[in-house]
N, C-alpha and C. Protein backbone atom coordinates (compact mmCIF):
# COMPACT_ATOMS: atom_id res chain seq x y z
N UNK A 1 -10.67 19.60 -23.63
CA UNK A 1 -9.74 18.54 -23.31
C UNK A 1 -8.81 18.96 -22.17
N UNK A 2 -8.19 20.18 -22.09
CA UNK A 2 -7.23 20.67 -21.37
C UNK A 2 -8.48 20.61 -19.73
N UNK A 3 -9.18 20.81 -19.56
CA UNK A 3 -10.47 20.69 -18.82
C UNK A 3 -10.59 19.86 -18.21
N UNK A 4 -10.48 18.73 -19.12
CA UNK A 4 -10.50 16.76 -18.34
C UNK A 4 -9.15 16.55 -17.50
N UNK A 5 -8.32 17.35 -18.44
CA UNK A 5 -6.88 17.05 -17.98
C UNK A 5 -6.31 17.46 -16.88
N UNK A 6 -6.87 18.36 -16.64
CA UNK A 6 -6.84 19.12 -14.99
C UNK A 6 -7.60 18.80 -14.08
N UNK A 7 -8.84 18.44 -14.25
CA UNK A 7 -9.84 18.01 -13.59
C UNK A 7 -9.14 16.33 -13.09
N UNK A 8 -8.32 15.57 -14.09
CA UNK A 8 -7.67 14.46 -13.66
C UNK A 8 -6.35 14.89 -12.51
N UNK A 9 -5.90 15.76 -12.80
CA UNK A 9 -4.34 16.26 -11.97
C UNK A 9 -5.14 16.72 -10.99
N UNK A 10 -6.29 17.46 -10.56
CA UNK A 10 -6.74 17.68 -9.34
C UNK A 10 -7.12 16.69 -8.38
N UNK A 11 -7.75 15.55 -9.40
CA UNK A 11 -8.37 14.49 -8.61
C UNK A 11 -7.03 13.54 -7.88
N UNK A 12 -5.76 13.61 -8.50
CA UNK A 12 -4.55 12.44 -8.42
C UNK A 12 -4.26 13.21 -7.31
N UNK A 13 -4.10 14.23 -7.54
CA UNK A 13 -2.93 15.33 -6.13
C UNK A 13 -4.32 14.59 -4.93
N UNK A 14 -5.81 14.98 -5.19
CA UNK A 14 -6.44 14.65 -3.85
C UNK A 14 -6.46 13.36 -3.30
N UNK A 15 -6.10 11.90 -4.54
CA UNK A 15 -6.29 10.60 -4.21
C UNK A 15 -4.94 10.45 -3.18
N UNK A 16 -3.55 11.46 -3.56
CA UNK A 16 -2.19 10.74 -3.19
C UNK A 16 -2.38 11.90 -1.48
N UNK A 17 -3.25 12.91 -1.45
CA UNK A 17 -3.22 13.22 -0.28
C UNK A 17 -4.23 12.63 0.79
N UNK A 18 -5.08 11.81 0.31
CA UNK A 18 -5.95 11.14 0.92
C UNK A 18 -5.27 9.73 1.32
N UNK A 19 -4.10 8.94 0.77
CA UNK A 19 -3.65 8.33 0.82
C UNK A 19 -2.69 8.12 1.78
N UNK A 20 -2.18 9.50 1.67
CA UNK A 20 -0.50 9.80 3.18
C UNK A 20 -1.48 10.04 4.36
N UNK A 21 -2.61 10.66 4.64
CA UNK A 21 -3.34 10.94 5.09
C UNK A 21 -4.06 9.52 5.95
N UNK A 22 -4.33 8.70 5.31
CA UNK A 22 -4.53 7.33 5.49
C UNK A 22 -3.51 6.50 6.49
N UNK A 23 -2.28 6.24 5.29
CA UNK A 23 -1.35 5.80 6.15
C UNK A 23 -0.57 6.40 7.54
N UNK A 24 -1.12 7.79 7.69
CA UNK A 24 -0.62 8.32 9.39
C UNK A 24 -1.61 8.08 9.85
N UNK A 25 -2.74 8.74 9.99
CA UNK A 25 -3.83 8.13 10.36
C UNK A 25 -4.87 7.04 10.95
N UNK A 26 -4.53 5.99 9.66
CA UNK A 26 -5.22 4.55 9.69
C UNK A 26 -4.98 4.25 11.66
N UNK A 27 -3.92 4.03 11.79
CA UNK A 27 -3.54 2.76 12.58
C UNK A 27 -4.69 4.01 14.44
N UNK A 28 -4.84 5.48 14.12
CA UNK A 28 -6.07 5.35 15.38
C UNK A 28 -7.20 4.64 15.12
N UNK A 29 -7.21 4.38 13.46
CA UNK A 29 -8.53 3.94 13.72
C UNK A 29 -8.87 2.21 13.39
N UNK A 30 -7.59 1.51 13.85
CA UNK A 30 -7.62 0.09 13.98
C UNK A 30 -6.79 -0.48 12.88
N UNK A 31 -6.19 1.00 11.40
CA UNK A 31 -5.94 -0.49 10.81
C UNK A 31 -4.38 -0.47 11.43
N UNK A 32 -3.93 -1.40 10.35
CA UNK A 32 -2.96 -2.51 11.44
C UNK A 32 -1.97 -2.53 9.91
N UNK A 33 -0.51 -1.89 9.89
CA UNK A 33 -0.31 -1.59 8.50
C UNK A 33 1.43 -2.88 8.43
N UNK A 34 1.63 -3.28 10.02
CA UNK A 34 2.97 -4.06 10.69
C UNK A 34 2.84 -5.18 9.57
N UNK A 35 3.82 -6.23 8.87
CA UNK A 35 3.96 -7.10 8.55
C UNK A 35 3.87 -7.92 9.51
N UNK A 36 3.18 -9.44 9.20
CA UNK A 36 3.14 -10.45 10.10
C UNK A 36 4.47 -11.41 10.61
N UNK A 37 4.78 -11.29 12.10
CA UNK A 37 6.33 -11.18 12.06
C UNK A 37 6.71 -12.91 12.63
N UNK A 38 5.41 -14.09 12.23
CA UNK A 38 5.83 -15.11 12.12
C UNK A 38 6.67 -16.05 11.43
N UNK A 39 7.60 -16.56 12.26
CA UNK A 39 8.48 -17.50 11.17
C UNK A 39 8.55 -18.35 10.38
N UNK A 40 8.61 -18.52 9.20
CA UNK A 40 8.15 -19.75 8.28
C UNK A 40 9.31 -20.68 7.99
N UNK A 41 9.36 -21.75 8.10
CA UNK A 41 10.50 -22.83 7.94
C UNK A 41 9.93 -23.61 6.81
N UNK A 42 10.49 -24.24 6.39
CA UNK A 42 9.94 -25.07 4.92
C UNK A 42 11.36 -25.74 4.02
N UNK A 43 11.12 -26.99 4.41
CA UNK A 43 11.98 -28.21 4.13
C UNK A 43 12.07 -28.27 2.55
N UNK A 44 13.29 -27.56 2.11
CA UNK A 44 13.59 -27.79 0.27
C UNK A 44 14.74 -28.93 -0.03
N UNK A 45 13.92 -29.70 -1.16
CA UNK A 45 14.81 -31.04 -1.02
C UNK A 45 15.88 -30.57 -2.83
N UNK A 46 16.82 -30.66 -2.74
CA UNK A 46 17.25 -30.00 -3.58
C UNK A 46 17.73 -31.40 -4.30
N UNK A 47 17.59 -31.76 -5.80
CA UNK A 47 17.77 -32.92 -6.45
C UNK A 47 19.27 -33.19 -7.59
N UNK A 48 20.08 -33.89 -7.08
CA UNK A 48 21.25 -33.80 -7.88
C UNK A 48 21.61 -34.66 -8.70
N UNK A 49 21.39 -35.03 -9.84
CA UNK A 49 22.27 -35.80 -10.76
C UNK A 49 24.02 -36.00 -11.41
């Protein structure tokens, strides 16, 4: 058991360094990580009794 359990903590440490790794990375190789910086307007009709 102690076996699985390490074998899991090895695999997490490699998923979260494959991950930072990713996010510096990504953007040479196209991805695109910017929020979309269009403006949204949208008419709220607010109802009062």
């Amino acid at each position: 058991m102690l076996r699985l359990i390490k074998w899991l903590l090895y695999l997490a440490i490699l998923a979260f360094i494959g991950l930072v790794g990713y996010a510096y990375i990504g953007p040479f190789f196209g991805a695109d990580f910017s929020p979309p910086t269009n403006e949204i307007r949208q008419e709220i009709i607010l109802e009062t009794d």
